[in-house]
PDB file of N, CA and C in Angstrom:
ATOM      1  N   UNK A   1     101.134 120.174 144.064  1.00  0.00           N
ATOM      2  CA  UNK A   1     101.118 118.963 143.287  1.00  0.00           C
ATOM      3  C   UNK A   1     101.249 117.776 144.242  1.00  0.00           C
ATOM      4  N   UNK A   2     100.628 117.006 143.823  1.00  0.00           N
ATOM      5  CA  UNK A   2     100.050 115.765 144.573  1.00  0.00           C
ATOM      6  C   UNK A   2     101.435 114.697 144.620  1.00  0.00           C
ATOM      7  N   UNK A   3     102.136 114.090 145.396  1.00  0.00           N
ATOM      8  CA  UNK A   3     102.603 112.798 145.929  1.00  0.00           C
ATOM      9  C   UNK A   3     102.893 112.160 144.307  1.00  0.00           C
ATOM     10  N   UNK A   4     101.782 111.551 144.117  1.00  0.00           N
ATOM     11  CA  UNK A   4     101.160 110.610 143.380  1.00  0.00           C
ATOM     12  C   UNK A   4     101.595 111.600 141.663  1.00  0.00           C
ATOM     13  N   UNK A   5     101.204 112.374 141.833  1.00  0.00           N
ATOM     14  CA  UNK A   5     101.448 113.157 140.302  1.00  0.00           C
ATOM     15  C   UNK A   5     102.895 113.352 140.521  1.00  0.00           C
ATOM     16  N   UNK A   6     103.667 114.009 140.838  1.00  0.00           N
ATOM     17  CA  UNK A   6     105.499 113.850 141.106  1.00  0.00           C
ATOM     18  C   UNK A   6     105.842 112.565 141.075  1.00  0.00           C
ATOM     19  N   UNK A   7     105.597 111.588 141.066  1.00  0.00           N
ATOM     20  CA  UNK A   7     106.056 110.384 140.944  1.00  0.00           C
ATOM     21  C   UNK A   7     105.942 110.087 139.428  1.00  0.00           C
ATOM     22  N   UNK A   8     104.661 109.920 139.205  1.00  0.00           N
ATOM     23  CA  UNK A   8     103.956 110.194 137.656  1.00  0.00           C
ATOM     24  C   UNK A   8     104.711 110.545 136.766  1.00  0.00           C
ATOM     25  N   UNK A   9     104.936 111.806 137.109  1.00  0.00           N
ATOM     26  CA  UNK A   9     106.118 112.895 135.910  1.00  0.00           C
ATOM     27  C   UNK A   9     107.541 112.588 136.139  1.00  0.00           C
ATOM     28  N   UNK A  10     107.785 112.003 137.406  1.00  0.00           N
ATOM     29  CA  UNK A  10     109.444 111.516 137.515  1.00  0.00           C
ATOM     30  C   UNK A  10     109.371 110.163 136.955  1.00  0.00           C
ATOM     31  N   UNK A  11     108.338 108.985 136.243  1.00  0.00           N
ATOM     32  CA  UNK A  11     108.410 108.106 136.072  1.00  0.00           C
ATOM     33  C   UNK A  11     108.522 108.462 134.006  1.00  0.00           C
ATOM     34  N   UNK A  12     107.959 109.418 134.170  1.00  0.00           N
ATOM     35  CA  UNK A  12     107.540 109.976 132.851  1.00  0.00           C
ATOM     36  C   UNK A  12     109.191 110.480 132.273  1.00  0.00           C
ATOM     37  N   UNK A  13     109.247 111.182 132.943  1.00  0.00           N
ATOM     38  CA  UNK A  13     110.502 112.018 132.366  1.00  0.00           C
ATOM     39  C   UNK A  13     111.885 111.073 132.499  1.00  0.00           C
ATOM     40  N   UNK A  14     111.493 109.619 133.118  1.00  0.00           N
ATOM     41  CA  UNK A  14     112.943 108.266 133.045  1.00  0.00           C
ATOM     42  C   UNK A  14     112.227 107.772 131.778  1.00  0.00           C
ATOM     43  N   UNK A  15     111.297 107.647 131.344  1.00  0.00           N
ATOM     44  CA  UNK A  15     110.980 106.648 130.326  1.00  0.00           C
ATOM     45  C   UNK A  15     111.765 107.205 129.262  1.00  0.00           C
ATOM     46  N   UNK A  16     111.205 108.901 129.553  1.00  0.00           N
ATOM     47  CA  UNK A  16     111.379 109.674 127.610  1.00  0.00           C
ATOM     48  C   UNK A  16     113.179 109.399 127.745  1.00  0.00           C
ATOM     49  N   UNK A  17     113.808 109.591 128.938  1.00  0.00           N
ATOM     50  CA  UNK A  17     115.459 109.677 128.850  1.00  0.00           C
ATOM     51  C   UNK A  17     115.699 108.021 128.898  1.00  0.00           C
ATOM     52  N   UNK A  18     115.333 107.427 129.140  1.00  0.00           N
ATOM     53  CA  UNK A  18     115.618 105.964 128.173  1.00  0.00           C
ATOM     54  C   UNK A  18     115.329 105.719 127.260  1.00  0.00           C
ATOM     55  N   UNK A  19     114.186 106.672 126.552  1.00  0.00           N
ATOM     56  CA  UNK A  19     113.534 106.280 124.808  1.00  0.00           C
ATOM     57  C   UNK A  19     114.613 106.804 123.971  1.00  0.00           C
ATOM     58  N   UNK A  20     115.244 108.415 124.644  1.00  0.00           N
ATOM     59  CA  UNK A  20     115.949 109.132 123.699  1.00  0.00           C
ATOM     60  C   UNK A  20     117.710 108.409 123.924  1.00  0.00           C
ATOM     61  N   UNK A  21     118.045 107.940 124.619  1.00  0.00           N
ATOM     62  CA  UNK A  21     119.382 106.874 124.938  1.00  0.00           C
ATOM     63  C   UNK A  21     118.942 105.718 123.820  1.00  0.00           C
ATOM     64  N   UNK A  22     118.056 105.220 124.236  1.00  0.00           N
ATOM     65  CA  UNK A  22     117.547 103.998 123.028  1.00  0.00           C
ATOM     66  C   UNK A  22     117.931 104.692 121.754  1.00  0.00           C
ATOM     67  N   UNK A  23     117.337 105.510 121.411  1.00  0.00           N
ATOM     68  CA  UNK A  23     117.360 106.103 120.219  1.00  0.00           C
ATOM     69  C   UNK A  23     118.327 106.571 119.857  1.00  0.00           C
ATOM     70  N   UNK A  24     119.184 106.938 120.251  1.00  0.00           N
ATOM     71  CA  UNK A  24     120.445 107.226 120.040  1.00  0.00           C
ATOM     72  C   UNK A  24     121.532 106.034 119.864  1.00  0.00           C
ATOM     73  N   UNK A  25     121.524 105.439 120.590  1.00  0.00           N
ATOM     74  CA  UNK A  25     122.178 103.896 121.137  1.00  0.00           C
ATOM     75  C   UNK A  25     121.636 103.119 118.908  1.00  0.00           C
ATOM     76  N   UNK A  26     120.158 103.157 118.793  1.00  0.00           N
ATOM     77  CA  UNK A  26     120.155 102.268 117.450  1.00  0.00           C
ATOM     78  C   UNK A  26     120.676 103.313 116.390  1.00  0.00           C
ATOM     79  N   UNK A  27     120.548 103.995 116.377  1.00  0.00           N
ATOM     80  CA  UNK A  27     120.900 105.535 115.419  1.00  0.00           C
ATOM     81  C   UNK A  27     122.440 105.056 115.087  1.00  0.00           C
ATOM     82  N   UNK A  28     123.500 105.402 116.552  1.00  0.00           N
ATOM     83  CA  UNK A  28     124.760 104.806 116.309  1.00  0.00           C
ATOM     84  C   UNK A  28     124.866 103.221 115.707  1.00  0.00           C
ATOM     85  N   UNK A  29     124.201 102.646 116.089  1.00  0.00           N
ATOM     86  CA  UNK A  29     124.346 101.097 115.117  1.00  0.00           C
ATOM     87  C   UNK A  29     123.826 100.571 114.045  1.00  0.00           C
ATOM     88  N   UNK A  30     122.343 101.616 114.056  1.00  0.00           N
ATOM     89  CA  UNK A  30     122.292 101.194 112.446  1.00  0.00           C
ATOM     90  C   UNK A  30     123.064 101.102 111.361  1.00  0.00           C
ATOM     91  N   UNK A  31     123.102 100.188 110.473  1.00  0.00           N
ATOM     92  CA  UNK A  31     123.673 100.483 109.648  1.00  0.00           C
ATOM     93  C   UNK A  31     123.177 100.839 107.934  1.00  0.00           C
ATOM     94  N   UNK A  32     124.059 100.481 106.833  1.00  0.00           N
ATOM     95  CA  UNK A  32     123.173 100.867 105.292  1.00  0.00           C
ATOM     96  C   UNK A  32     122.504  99.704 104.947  1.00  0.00           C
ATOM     97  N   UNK A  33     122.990  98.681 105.821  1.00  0.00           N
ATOM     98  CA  UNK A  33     121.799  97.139 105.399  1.00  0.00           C
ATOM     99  C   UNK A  33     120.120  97.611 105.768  1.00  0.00           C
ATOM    100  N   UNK A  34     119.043  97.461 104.838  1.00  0.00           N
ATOM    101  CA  UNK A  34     118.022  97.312 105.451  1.00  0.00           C
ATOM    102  C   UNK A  34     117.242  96.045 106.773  1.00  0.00           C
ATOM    103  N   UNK A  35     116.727  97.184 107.083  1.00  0.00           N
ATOM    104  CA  UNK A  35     115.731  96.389 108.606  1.00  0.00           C
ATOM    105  C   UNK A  35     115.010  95.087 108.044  1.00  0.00           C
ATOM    106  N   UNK A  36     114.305  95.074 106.443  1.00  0.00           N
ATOM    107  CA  UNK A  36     113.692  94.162 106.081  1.00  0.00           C
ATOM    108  C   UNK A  36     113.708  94.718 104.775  1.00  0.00           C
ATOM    109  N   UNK A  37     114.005  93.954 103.752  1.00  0.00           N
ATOM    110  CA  UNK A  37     113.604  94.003 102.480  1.00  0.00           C
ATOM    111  C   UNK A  37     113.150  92.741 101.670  1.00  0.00           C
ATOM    112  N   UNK A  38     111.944  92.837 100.795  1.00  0.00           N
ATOM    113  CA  UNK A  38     111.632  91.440 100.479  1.00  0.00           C
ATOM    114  C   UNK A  38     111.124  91.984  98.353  1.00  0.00           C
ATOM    115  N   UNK A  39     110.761  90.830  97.816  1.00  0.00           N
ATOM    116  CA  UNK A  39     110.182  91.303  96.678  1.00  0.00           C
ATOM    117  C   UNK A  39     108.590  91.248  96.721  1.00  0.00           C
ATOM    118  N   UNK A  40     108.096  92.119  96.115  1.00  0.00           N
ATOM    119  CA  UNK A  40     106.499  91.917  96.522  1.00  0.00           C
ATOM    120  C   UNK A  40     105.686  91.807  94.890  1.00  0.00           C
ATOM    121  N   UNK A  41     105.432  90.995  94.780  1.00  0.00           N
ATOM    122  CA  UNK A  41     104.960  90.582  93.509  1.00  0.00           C
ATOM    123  C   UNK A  41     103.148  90.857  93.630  1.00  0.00           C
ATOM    124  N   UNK A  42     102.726  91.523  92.252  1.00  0.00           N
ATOM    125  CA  UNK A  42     101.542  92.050  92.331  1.00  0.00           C
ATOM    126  C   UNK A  42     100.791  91.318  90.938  1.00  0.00           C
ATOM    127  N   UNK A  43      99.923  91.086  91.258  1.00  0.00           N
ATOM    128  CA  UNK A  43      98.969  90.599  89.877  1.00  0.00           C
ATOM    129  C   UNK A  43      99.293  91.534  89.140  1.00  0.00           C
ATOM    130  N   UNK A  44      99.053  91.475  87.854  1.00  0.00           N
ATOM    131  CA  UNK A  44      98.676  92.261  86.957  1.00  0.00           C
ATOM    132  C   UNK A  44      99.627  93.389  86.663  1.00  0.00           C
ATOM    133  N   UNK A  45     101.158  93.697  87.570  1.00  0.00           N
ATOM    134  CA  UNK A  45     102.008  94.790  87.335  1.00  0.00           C
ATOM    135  C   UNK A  45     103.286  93.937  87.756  1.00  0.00           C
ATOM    136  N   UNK A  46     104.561  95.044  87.537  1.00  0.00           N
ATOM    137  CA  UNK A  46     105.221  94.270  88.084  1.00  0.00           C
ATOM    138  C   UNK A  46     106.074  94.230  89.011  1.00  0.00           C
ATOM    139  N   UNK A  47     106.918  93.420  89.717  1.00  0.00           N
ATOM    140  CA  UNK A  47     107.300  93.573  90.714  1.00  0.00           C
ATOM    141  C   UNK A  47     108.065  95.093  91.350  1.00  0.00           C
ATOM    142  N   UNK A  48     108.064  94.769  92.974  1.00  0.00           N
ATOM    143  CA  UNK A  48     109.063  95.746  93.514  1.00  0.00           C
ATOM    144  C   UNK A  48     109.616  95.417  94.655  1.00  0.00           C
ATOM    145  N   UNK A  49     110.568  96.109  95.050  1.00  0.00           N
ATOM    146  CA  UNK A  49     111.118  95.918  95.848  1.00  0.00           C
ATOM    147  C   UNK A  49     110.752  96.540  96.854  1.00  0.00           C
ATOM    148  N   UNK A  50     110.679  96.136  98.216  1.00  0.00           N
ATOM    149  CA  UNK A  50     109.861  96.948  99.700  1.00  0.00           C
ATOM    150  C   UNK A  50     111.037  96.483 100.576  1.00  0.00           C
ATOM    151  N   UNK A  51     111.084  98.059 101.266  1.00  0.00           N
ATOM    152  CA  UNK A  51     112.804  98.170 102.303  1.00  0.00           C
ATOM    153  C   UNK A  51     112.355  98.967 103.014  1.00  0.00           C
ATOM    154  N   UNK A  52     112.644  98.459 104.315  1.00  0.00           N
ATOM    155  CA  UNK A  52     112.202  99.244 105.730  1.00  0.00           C
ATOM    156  C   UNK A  52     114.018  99.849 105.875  1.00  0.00           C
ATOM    157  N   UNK A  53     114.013 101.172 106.596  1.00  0.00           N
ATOM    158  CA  UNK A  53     115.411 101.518 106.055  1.00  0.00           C
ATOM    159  C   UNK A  53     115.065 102.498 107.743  1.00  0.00           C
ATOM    160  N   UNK A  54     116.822 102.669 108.292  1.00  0.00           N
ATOM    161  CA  UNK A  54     116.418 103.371 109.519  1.00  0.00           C
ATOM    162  C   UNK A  54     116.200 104.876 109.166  1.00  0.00           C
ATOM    163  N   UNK A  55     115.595 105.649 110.082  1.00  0.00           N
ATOM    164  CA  UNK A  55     114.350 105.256 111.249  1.00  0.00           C
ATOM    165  C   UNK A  55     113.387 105.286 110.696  1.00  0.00           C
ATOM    166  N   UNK A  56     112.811 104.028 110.150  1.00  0.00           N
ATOM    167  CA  UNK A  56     111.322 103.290 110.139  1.00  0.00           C
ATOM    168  C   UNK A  56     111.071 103.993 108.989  1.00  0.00           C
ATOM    169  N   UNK A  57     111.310 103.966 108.052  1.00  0.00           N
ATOM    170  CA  UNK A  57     110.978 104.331 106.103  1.00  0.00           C
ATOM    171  C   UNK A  57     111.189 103.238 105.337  1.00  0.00           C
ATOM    172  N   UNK A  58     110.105 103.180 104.704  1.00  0.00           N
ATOM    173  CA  UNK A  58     109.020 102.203 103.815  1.00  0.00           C
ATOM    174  C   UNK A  58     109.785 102.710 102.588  1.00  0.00           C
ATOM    175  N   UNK A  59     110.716 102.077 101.609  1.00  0.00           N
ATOM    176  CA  UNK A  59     110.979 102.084 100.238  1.00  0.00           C
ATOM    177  C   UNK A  59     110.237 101.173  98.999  1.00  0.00           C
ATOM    178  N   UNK A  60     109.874 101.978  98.179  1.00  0.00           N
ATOM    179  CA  UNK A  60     109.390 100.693  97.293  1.00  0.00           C
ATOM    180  C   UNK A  60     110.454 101.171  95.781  1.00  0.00           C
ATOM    181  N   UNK A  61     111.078 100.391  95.610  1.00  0.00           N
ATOM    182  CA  UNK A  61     111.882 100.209  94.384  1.00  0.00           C
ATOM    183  C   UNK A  61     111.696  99.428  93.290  1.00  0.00           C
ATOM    184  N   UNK A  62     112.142  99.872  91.931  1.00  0.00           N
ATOM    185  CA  UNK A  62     111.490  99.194  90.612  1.00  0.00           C
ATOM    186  C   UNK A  62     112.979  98.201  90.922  1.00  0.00           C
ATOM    187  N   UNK A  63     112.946  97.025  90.706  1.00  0.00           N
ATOM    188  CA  UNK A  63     114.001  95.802  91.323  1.00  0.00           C
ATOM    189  C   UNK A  63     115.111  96.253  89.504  1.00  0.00           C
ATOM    190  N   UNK A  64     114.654  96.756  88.518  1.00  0.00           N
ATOM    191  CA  UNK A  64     115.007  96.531  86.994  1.00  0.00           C
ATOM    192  C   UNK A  64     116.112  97.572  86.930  1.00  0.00           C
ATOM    193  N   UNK A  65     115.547  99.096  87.742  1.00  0.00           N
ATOM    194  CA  UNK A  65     116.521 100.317  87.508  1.00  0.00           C
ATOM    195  C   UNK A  65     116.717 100.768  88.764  1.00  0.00           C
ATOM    196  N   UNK A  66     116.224 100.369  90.046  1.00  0.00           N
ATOM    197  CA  UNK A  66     116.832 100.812  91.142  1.00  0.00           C
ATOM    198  C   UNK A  66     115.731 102.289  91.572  1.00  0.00           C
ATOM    199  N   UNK A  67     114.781 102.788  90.654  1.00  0.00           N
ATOM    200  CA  UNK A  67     114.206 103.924  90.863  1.00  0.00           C
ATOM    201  C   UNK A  67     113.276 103.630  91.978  1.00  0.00           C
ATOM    202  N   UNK A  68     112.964 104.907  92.725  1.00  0.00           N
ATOM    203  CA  UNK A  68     112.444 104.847  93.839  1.00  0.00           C
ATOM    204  C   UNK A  68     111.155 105.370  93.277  1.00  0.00           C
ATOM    205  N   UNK A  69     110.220 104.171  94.095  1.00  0.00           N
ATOM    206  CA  UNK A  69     109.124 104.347  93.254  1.00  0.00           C
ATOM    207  C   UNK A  69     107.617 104.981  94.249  1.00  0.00           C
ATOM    208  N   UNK A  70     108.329 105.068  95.395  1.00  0.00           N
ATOM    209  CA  UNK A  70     107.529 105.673  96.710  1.00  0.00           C
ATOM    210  C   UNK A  70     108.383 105.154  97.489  1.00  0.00           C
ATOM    211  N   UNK A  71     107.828 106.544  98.560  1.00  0.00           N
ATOM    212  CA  UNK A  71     108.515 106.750 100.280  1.00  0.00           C
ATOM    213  C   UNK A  71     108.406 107.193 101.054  1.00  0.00           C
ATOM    214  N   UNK A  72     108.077 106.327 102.071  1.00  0.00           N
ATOM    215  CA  UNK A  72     107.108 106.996 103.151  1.00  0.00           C
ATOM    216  C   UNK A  72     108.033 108.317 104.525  1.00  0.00           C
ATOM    217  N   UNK A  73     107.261 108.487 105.505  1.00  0.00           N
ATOM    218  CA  UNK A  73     107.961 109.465 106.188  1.00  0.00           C
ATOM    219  C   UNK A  73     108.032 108.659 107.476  1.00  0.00           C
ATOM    220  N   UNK A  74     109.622 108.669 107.938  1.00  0.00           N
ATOM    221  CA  UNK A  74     110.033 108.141 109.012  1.00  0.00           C
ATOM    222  C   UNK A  74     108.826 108.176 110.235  1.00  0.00           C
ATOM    223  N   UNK A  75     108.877 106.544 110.912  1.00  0.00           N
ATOM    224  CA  UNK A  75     107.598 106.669 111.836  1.00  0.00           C
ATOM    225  C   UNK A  75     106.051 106.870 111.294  1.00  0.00           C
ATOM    226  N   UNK A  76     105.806 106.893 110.039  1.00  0.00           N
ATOM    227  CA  UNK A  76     104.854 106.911 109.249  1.00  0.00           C
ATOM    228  C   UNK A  76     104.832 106.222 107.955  1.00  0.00           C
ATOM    229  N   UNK A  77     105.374 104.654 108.050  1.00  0.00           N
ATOM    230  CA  UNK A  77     105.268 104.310 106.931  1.00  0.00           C
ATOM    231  C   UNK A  77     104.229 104.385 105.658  1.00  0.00           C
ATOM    232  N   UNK A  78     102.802 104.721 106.087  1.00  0.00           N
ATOM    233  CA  UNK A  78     101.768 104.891 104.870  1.00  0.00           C
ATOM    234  C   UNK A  78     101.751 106.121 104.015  1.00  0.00           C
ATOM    235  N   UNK A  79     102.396 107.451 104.889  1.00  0.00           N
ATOM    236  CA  UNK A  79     101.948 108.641 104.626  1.00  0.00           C
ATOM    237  C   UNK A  79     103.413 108.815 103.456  1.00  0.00           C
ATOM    238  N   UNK A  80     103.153 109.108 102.599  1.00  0.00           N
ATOM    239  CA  UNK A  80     104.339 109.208 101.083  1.00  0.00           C
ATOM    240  C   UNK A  80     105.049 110.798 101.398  1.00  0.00           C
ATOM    241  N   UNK A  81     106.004 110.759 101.382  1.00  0.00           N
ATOM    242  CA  UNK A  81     106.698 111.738 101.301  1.00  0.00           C
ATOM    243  C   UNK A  81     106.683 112.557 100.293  1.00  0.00           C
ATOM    244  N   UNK A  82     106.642 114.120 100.276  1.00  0.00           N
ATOM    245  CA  UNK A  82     106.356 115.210  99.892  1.00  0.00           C
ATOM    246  C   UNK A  82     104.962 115.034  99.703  1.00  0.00           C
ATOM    247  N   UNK A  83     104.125 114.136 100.408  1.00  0.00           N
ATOM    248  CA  UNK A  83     102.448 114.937 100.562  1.00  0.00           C
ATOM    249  C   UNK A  83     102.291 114.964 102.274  1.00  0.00           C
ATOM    250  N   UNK A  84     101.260 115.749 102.281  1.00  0.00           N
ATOM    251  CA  UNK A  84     100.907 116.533 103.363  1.00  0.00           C
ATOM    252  C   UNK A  84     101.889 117.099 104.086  1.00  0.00           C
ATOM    253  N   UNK A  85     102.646 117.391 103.438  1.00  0.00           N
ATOM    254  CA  UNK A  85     103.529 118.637 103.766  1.00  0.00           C
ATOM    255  C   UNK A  85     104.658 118.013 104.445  1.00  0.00           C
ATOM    256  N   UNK A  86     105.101 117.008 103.719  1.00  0.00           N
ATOM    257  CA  UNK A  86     106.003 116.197 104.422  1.00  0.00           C
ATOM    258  C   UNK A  86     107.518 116.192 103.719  1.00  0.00           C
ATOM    259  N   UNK A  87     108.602 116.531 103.645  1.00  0.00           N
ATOM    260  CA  UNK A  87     109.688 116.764 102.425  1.00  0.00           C
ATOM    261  C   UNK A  87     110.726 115.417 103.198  1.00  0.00           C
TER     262      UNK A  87
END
């Protein structure tokens, strides 16, 4: 193995052990406040509530009863939870 490639993979393998310290580091500080929540008002239906919640899940809530009205899969906010094989 090449100079140049060992450097590569030792530069590689500091990033992932600072991503997973990062990640750990917001994990411990998140807290139950959401990242962003706003009301999202739609023509023709009616409102909901949209909450980014840690790690990175998309809530949409009926604002009237609190029911969860979709939810996406952490790091995949579009993809809805329990489809494509997602629980």
């Amino acid at each position: 193995m090449s100079a140049d490639t060992q450097a590569h993979l030792a530069a590689i393998k500091a990033a992932q052990r600072t991503l997973d310290q990062a990640c750990t580091f917001a994990e411990l500080h998140a807290t139950a406040k959401p990242l962003f929540q706003r009301v999202m008002r739609r023509s023709g239906s009616s409102p909901v509530v949209v909450r980014v919640v840690w790690p990175g899940v998309l809530q949409v809530f009926d604002p009237q009863t609190g029911d969860v009205l979709a939810e996406g899969v952490p790091g995949h906010p579009g993809w809805l939870k329990g489809s494509r094989g997602f629980e």
